[in-house]
N, C-alpha and C. Protein backbone atom coordinates (compact mmCIF):
# COMPACT_ATOMS: atom_id res chain seq x y z
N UNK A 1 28.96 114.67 76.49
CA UNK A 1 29.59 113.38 76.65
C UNK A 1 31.01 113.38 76.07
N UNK A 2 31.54 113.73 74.85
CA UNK A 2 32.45 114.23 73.96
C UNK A 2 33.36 114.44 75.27
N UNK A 3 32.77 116.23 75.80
CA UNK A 3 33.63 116.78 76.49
C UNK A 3 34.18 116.18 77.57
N UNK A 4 33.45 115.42 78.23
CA UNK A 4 33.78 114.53 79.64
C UNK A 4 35.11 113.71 78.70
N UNK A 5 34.64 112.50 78.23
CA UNK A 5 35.75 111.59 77.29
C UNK A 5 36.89 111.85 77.61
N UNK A 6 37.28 113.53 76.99
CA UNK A 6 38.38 114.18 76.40
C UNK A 6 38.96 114.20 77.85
N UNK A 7 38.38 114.93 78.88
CA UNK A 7 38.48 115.21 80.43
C UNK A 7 39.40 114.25 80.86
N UNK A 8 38.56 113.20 80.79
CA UNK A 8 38.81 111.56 81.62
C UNK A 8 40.51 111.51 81.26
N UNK A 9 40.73 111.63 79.54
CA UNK A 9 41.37 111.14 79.21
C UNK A 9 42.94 111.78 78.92
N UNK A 10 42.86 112.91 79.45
CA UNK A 10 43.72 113.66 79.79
C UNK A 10 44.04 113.62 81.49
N UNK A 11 42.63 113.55 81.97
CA UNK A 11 43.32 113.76 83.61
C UNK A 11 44.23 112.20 83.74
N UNK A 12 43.64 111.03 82.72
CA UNK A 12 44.44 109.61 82.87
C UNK A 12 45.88 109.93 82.22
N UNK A 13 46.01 110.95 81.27
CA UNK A 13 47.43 111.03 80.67
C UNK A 13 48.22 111.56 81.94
N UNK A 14 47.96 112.72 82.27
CA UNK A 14 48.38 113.33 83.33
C UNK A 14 48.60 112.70 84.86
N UNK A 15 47.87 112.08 85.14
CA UNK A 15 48.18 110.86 86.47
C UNK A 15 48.95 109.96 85.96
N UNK A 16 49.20 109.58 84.76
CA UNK A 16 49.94 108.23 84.28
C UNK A 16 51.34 108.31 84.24
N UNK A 17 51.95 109.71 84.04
CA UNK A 17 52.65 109.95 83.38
C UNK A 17 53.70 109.90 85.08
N UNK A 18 54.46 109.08 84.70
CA UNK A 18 55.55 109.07 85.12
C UNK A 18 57.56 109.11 84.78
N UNK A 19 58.08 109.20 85.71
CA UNK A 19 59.29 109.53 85.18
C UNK A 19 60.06 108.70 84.47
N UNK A 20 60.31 108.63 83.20
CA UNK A 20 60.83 107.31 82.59
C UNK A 20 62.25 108.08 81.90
N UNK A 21 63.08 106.41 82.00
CA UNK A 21 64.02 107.10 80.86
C UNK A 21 63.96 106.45 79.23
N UNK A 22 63.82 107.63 78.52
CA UNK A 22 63.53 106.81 77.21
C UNK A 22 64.32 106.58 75.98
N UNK A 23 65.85 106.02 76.56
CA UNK A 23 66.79 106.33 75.56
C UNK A 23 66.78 104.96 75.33
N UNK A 24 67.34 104.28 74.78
CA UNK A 24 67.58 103.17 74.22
C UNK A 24 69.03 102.97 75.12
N UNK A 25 69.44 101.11 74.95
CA UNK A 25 70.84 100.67 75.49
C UNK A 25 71.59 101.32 74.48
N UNK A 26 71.72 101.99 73.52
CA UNK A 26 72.91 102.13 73.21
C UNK A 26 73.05 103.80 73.29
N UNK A 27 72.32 104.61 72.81
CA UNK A 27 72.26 105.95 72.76
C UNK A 27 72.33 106.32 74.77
N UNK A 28 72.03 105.40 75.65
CA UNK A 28 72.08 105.91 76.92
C UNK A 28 74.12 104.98 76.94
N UNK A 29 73.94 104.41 76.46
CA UNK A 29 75.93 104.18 76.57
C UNK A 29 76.70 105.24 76.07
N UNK A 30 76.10 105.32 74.95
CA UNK A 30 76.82 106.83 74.25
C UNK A 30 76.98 107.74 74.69
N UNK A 31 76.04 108.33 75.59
CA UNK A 31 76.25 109.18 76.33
C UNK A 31 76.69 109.40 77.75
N UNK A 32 76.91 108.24 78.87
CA UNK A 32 76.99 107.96 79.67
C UNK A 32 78.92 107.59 79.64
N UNK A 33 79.34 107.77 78.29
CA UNK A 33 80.64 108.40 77.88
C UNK A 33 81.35 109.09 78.70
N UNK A 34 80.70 111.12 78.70
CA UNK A 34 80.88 112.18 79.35
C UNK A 34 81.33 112.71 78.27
N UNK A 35 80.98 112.75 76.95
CA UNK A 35 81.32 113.67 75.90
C UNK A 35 80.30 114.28 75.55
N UNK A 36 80.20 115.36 75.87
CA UNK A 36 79.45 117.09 76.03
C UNK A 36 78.27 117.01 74.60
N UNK A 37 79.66 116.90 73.58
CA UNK A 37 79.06 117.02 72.28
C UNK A 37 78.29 116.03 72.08
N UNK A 38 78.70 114.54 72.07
CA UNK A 38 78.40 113.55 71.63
C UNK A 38 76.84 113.88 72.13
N UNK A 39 76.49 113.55 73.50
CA UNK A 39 75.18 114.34 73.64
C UNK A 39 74.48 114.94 73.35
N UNK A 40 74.89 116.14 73.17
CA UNK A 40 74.49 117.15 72.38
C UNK A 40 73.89 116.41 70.66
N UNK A 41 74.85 115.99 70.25
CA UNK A 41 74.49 115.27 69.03
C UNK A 41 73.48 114.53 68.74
N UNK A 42 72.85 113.82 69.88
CA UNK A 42 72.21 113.01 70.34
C UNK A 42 70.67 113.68 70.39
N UNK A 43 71.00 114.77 71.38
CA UNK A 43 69.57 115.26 71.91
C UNK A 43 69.54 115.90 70.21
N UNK A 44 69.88 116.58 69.56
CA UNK A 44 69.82 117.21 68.30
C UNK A 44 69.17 116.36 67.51
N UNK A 45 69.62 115.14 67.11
CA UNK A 45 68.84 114.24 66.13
C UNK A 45 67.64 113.77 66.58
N UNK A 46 67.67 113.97 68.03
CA UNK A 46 65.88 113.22 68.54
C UNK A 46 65.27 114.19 68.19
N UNK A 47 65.81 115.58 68.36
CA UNK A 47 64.71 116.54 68.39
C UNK A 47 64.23 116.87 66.82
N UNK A 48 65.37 116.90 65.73
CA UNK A 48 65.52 116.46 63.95
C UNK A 48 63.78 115.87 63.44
N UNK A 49 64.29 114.47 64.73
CA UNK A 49 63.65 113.33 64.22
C UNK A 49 62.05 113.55 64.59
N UNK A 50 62.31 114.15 65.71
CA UNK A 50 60.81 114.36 66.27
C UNK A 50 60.06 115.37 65.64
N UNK A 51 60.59 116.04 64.84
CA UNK A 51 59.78 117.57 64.38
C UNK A 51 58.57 116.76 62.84
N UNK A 52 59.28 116.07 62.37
CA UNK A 52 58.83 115.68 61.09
C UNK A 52 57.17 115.18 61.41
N UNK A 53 57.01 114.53 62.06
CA UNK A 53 55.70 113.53 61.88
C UNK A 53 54.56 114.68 63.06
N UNK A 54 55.30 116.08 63.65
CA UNK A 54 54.41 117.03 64.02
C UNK A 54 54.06 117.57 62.39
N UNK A 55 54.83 117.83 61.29
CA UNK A 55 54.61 118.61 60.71
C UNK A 55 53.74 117.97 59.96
N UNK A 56 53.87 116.53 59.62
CA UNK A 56 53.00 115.24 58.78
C UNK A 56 51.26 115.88 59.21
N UNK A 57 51.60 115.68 60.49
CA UNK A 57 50.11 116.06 61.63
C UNK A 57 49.20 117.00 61.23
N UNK A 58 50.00 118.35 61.34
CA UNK A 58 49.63 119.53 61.04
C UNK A 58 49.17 119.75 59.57
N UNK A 59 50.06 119.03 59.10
CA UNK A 59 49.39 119.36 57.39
C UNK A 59 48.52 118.49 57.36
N UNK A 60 47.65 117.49 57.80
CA UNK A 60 46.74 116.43 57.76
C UNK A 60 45.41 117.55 58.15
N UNK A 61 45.60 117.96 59.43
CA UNK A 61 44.50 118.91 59.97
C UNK A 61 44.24 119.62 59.00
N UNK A 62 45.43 120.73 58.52
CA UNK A 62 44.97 121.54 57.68
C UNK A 62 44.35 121.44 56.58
N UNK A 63 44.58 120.01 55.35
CA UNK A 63 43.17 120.27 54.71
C UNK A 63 42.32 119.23 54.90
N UNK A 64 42.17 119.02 56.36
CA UNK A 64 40.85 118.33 56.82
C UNK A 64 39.95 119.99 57.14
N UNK A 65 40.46 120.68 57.95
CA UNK A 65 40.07 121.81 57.47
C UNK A 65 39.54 122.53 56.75
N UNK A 66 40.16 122.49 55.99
CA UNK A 66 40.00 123.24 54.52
C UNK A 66 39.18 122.39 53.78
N UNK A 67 38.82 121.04 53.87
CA UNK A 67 37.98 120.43 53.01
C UNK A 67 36.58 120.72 54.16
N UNK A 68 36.43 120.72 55.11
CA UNK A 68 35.31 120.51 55.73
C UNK A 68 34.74 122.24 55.60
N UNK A 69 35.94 123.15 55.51
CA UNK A 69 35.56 124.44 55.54
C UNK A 69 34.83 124.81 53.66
N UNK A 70 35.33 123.77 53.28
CA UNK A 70 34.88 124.08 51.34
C UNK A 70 33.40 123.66 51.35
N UNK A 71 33.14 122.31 52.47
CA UNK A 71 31.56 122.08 51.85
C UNK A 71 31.08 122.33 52.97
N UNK A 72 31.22 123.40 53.97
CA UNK A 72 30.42 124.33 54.41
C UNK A 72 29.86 124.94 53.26
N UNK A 73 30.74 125.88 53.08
CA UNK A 73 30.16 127.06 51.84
C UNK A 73 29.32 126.13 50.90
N UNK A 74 29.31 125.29 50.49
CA UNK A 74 28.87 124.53 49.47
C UNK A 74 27.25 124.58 49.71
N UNK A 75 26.81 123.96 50.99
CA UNK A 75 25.72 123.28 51.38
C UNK A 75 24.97 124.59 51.53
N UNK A 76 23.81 125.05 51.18
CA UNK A 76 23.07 126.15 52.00
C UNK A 76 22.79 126.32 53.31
């Protein structure tokens, strides 16, 4: 049942997903400029901004992990 869920709910991400633009009014003015860099500057800080709350993520898993992997060993 789990596995279906997961199925459903990916094939719905994947059909849903359409082409959007997701800049904001002002960062799509900023760039709609024609300054190379300024852009550049732009895509740089989203990508800055975006790395952090993967890494938040990842360290959450890991000692969910690591705690679920400790009282394995624990339990006979």
């Amino acid at each position: 049942m789990f596995k279906r869920s997961i199925v459903i709910l990916l094939a719905f991400l994947f059909l849903s997903s359409v082409k959007s633009y997701a800049q904001c009014a002002m960062c799509k003015a900023v760039i709609e400029g024609g300054n190379e860099t300024m852009a550049e500057g732009v895509n740089s800080g989203i990508t800055y901004l975006m790395v952090f709350p993967y890494i938040l993520v990842a360290i959450l898993f890991y000692f969910i992990y690591r705690h679920r992997k400790k009282n394995k060993k624990i339990t006979p």
